[in-house]
Protein backbone atom coordinates (compact mmCIF):
# COMPACT_ATOMS: atom_id res chain seq x y z
CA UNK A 1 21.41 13.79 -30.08
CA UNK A 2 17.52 14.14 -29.61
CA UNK A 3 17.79 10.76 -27.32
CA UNK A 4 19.54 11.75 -24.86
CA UNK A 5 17.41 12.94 -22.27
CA UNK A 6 16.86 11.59 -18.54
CA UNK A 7 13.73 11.56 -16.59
CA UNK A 8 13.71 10.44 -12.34
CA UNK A 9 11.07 9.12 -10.22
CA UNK A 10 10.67 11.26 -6.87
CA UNK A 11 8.39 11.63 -5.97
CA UNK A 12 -3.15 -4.49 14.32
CA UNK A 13 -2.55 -7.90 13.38
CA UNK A 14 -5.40 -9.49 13.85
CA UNK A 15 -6.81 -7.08 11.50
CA UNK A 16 -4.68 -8.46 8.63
CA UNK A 17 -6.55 -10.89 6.17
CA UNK A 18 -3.46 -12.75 4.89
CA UNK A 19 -4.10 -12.97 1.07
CA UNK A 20 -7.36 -15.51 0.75
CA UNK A 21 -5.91 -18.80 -0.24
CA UNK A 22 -2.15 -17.10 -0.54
CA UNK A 23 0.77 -19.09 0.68
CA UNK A 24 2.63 -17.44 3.77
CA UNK A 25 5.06 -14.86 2.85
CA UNK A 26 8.35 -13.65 4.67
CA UNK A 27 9.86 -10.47 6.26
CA UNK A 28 12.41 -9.20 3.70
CA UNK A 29 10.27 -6.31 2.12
CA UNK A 30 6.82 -5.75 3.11
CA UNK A 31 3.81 -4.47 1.25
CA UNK A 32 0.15 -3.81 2.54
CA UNK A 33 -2.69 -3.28 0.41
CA UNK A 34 -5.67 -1.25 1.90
CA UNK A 35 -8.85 -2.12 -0.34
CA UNK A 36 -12.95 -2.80 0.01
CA UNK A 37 -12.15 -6.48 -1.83
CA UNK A 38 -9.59 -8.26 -0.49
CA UNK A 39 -10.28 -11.70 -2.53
CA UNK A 40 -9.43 -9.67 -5.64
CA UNK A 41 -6.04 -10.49 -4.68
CA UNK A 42 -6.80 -14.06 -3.78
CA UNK A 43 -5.37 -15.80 -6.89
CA UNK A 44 -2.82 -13.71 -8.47
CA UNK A 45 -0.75 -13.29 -5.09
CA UNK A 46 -0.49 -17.44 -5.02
CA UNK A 47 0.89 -18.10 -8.30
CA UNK A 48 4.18 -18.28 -10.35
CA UNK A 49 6.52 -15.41 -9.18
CA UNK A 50 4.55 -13.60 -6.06
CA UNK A 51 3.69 -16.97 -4.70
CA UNK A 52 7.90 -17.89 -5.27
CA UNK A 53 9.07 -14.35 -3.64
CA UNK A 54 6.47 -15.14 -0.70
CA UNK A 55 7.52 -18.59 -0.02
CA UNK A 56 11.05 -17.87 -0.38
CA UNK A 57 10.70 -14.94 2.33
CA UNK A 58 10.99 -11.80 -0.37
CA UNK A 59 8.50 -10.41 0.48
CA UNK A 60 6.35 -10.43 3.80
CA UNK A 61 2.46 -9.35 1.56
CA UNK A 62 -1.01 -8.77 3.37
CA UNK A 63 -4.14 -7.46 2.16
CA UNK A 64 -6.63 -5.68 4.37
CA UNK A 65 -9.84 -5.12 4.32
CA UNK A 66 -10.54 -0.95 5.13
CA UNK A 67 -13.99 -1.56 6.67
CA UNK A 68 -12.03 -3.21 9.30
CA UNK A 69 -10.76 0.29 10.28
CA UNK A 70 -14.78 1.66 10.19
CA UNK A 71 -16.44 2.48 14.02
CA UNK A 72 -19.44 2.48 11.85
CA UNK A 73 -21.97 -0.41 13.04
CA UNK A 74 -22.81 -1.33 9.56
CA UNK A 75 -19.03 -1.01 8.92
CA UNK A 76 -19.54 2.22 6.10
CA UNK A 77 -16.22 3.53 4.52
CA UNK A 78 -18.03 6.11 2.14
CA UNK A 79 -20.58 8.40 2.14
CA UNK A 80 -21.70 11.44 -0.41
CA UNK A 81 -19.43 14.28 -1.33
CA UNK A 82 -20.06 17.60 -0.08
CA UNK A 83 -21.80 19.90 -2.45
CA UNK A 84 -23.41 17.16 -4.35
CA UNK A 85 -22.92 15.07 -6.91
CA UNK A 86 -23.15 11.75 -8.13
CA UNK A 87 -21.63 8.52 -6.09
CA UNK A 88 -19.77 7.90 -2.80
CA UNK A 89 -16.48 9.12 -1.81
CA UNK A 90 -14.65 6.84 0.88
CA UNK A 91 -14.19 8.36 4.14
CA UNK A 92 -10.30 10.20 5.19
CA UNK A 93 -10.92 8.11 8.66
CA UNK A 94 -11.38 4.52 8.22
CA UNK A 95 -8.34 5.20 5.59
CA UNK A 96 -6.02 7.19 8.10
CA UNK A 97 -6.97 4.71 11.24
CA UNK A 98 -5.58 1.82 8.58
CA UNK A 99 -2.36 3.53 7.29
CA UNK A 100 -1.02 4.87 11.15
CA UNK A 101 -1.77 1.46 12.24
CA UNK A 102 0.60 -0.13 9.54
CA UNK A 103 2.74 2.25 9.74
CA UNK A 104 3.49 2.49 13.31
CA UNK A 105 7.17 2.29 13.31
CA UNK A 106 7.54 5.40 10.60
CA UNK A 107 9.06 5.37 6.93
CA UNK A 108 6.36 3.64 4.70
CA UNK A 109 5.68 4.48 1.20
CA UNK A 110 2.60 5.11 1.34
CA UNK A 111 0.69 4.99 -2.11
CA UNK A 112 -2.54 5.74 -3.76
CA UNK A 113 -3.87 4.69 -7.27
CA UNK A 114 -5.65 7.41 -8.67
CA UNK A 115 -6.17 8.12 -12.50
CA UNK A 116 -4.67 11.73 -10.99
CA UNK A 117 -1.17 10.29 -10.35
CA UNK A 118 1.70 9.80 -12.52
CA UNK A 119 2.54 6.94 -14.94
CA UNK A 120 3.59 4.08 -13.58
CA UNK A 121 7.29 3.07 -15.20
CA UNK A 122 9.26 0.87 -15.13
CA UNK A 123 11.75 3.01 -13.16
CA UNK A 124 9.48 4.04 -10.61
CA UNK A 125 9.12 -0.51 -10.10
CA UNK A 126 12.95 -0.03 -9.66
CA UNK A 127 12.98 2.79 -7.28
CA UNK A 128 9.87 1.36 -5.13
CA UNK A 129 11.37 -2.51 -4.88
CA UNK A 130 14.56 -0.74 -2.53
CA UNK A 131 12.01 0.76 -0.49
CA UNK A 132 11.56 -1.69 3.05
CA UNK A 133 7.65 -0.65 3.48
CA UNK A 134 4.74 -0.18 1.37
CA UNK A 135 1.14 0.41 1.15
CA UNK A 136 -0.91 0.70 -1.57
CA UNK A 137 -4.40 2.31 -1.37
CA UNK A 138 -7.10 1.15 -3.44
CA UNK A 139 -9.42 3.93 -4.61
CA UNK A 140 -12.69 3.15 -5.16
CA UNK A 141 -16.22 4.79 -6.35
CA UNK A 142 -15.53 8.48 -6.82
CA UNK A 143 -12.49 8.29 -5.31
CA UNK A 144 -11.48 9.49 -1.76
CA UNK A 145 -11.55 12.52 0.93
CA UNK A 146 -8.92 15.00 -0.49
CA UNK A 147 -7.57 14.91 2.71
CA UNK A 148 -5.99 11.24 2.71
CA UNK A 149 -3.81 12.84 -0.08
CA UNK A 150 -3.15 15.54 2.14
CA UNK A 151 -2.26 13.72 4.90
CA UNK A 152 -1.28 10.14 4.18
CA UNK A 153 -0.38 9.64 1.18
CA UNK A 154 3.25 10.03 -0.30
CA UNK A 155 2.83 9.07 -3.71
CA UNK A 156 0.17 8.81 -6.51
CA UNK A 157 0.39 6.47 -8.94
CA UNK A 158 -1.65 6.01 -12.47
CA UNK A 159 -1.42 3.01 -14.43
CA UNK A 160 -2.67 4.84 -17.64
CA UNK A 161 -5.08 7.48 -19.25
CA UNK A 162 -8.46 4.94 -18.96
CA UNK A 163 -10.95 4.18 -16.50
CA UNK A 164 -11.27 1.10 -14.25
CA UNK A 165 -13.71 0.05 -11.50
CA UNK A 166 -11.49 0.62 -8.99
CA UNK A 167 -7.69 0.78 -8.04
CA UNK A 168 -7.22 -2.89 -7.10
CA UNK A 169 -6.14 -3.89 -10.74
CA UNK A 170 -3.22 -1.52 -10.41
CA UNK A 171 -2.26 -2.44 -6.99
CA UNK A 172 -1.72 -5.65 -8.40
CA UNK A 173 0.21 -4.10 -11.53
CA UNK A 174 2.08 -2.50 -8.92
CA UNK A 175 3.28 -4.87 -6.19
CA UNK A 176 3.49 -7.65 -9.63
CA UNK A 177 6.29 -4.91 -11.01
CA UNK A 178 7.92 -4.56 -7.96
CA UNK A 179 8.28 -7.86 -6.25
CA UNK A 180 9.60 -9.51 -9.39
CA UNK A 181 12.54 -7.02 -8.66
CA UNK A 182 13.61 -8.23 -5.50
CA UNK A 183 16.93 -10.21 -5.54
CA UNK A 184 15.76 -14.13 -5.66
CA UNK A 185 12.61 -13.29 -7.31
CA UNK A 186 13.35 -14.61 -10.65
CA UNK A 187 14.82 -17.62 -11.77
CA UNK A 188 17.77 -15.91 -13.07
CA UNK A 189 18.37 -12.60 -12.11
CA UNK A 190 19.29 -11.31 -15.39
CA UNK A 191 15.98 -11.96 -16.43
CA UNK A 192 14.76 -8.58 -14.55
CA UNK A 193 17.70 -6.38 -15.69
CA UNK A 194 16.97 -7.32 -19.45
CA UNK A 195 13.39 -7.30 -19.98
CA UNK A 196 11.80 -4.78 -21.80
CA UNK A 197 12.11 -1.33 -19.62
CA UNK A 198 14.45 -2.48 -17.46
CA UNK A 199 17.19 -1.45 -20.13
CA UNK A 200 14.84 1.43 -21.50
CA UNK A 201 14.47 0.00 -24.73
CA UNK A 202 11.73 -2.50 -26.03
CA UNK A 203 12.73 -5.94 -25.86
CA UNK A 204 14.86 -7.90 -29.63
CA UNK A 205 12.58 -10.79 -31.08
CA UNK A 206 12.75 -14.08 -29.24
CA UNK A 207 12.23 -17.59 -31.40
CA UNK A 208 12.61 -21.19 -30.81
CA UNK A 209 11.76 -24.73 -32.67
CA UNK A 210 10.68 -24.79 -35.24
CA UNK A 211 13.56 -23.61 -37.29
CA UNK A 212 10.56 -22.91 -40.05
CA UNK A 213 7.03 -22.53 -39.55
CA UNK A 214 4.64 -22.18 -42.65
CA UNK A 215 7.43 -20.47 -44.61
CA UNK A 216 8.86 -17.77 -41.86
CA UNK A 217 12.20 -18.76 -41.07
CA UNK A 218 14.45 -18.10 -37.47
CA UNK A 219 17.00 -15.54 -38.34
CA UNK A 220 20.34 -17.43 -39.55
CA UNK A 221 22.39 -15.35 -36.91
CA UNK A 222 20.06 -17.03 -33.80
CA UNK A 223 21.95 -20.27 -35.07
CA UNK A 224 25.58 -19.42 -35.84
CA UNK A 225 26.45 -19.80 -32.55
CA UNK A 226 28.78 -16.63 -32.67
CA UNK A 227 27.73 -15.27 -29.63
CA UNK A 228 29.27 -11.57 -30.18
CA UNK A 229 27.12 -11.71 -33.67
CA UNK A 230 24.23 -12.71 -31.70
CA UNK A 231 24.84 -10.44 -28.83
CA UNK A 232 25.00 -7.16 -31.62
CA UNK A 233 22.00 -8.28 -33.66
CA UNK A 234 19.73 -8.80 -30.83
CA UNK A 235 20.97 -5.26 -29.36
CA UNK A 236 20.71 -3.69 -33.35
CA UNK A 237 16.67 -5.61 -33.26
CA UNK A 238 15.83 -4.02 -29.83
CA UNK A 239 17.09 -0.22 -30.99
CA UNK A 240 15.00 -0.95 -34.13
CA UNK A 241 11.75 -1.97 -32.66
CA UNK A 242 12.10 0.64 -29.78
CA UNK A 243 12.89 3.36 -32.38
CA UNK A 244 9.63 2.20 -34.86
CA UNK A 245 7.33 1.62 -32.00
CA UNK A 246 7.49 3.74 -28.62
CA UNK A 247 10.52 5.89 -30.22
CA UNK A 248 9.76 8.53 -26.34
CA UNK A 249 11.45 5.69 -24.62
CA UNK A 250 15.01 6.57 -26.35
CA UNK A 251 14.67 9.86 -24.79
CA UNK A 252 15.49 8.21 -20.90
CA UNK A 253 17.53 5.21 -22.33
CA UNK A 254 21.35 4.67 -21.53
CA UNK A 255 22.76 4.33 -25.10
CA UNK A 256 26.60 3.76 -25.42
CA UNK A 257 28.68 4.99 -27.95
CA UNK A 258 27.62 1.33 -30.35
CA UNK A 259 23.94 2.32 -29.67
CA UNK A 260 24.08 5.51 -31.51
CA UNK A 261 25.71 4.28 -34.21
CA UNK A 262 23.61 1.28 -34.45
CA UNK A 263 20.67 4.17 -34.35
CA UNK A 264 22.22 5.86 -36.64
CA UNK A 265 22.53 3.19 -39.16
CA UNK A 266 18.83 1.93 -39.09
CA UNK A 267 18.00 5.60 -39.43
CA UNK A 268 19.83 5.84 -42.88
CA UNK A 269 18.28 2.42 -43.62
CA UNK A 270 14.79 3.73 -42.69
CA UNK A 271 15.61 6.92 -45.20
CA UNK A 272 16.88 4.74 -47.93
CA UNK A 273 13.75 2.66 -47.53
CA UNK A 274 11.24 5.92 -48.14
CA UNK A 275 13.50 6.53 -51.46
């Protein structure tokens, strides 16, 4: 059938400034983030989740400031492009001084978020939280040297088709994605493996009390307590939405032998329903 279809992903210390404000993290899985704003990250890295994975030693996260890596007195990362043009493009050398200094020991992941890179997914989360090292650079103004890409940089990521001030926003996308992946991040594990993505499809409706609210009632099957009836209708709502709403994502999903004929049912109601 037209859904099945599969698509991969492939694709010195004293230097550090240790997350603003963040709690100390641990050595599991560690992640550096290269940018020109290291408080950006301030907040968000010291609450709910990240701050959990960090304090429970997931997850060993630093943020560093590029300029550190600049022999430049005034400590100047950028400067204009070549040929003209409008802006500042940050400098290849600041940027490679940073990443061979993280990277030392070899085998980091080395990333950079550029509007030029591919869409972030949900599998590409998957594939990057086995990984044991990675750094994320933040683009900034016009972007940067051609030759970081060249030389550094192992993957580019995107985040989507718009335009942002700057690539700290996804970084934090990013390493948010990722760390909430790593066994012990979440409360319950099965949490990760069934949100929306994670199986390929969107996620079934979710209710609680009130039973009624101005007339709009929980479905009856939420409070049967027949668990296999509860089990098929909340797989039957998630092929439904994921089928009216971002119908691409059935193209990578697993769907077992039940899926398709669940599909295949709420496609003949659908056609019924144009009658």
């Amino acid at each position: 059938m037209r859904w099945l279809r599969r698509s991969t992903f492939r694709g010195s210390a004293s230097r550090w400034n240790s997350c603003p404000g963040c709690a100390e993290g641990g050595k599991d899985v560690r992640l550096d983030i290269l940018t020109l704003f290291p408080r950006m990250f301030a907040g968000p890295f010291d609450e709910s989740i990240i701050k959990r994975a960090r304090e429970k030693g997931l997850v060993e996260l630093r943020v560093a400031n590029i300029r550190d890596w600049s022999t430049d007195k005034h400590r100047a990362v950028d400067d204009y492009p070549f040929g003209g043009g409008d802006g500042m493009v940050l400098q290849v050398e600041p940027i490679a001084r940073a990443v061979r200094a993280l990277a030392a020991t070899g085998g980091a992941r080395v990333i950079l978020t550029s509007p030029q890179g591919r869409l972030f997914t949900q599998a590409m989360a998957w594939e990057l939280a086995r990984e044991e090292h990675i750094i994320i650079i933040c683009g900034h103004y016009e972007g940067v040297d051609e030759r970081v890409r060249e030389a550094l940089v192992t993957d580019e990521i995107s985040v989507g088709d718009f335009v942002l001030t700057g690539g700290e926003i996804p970084a934090l996308l990013i390493a948010d994605a990722v760390i909430r992946l790593l066994p012990g991040a979440l409360g319950a594990e099965v949490g990760a493996v069934e949100d929306s993505f994670s199986s390929g499809l969107l996620e079934y409706p979710q209710y609680t009390r009130p039973e009624v609210w101005e007339g709009r009632w929980v479905p009856p099957v939420l409070l049967s307590g027949n668990h296999e009836d509860i089990r098929l209708w909340r797989r039957r709502e998630a092929l439904a939405r994921t089928l009216k709403r971002r119908p691409d994502l059935l193209a990578q999903a697993r769907l077992s032998d039940e899926d398709l004929r669940l599909l295949a049912e709420i496609e003949r109601e659908r056609e019924r329903g144009r009658e």
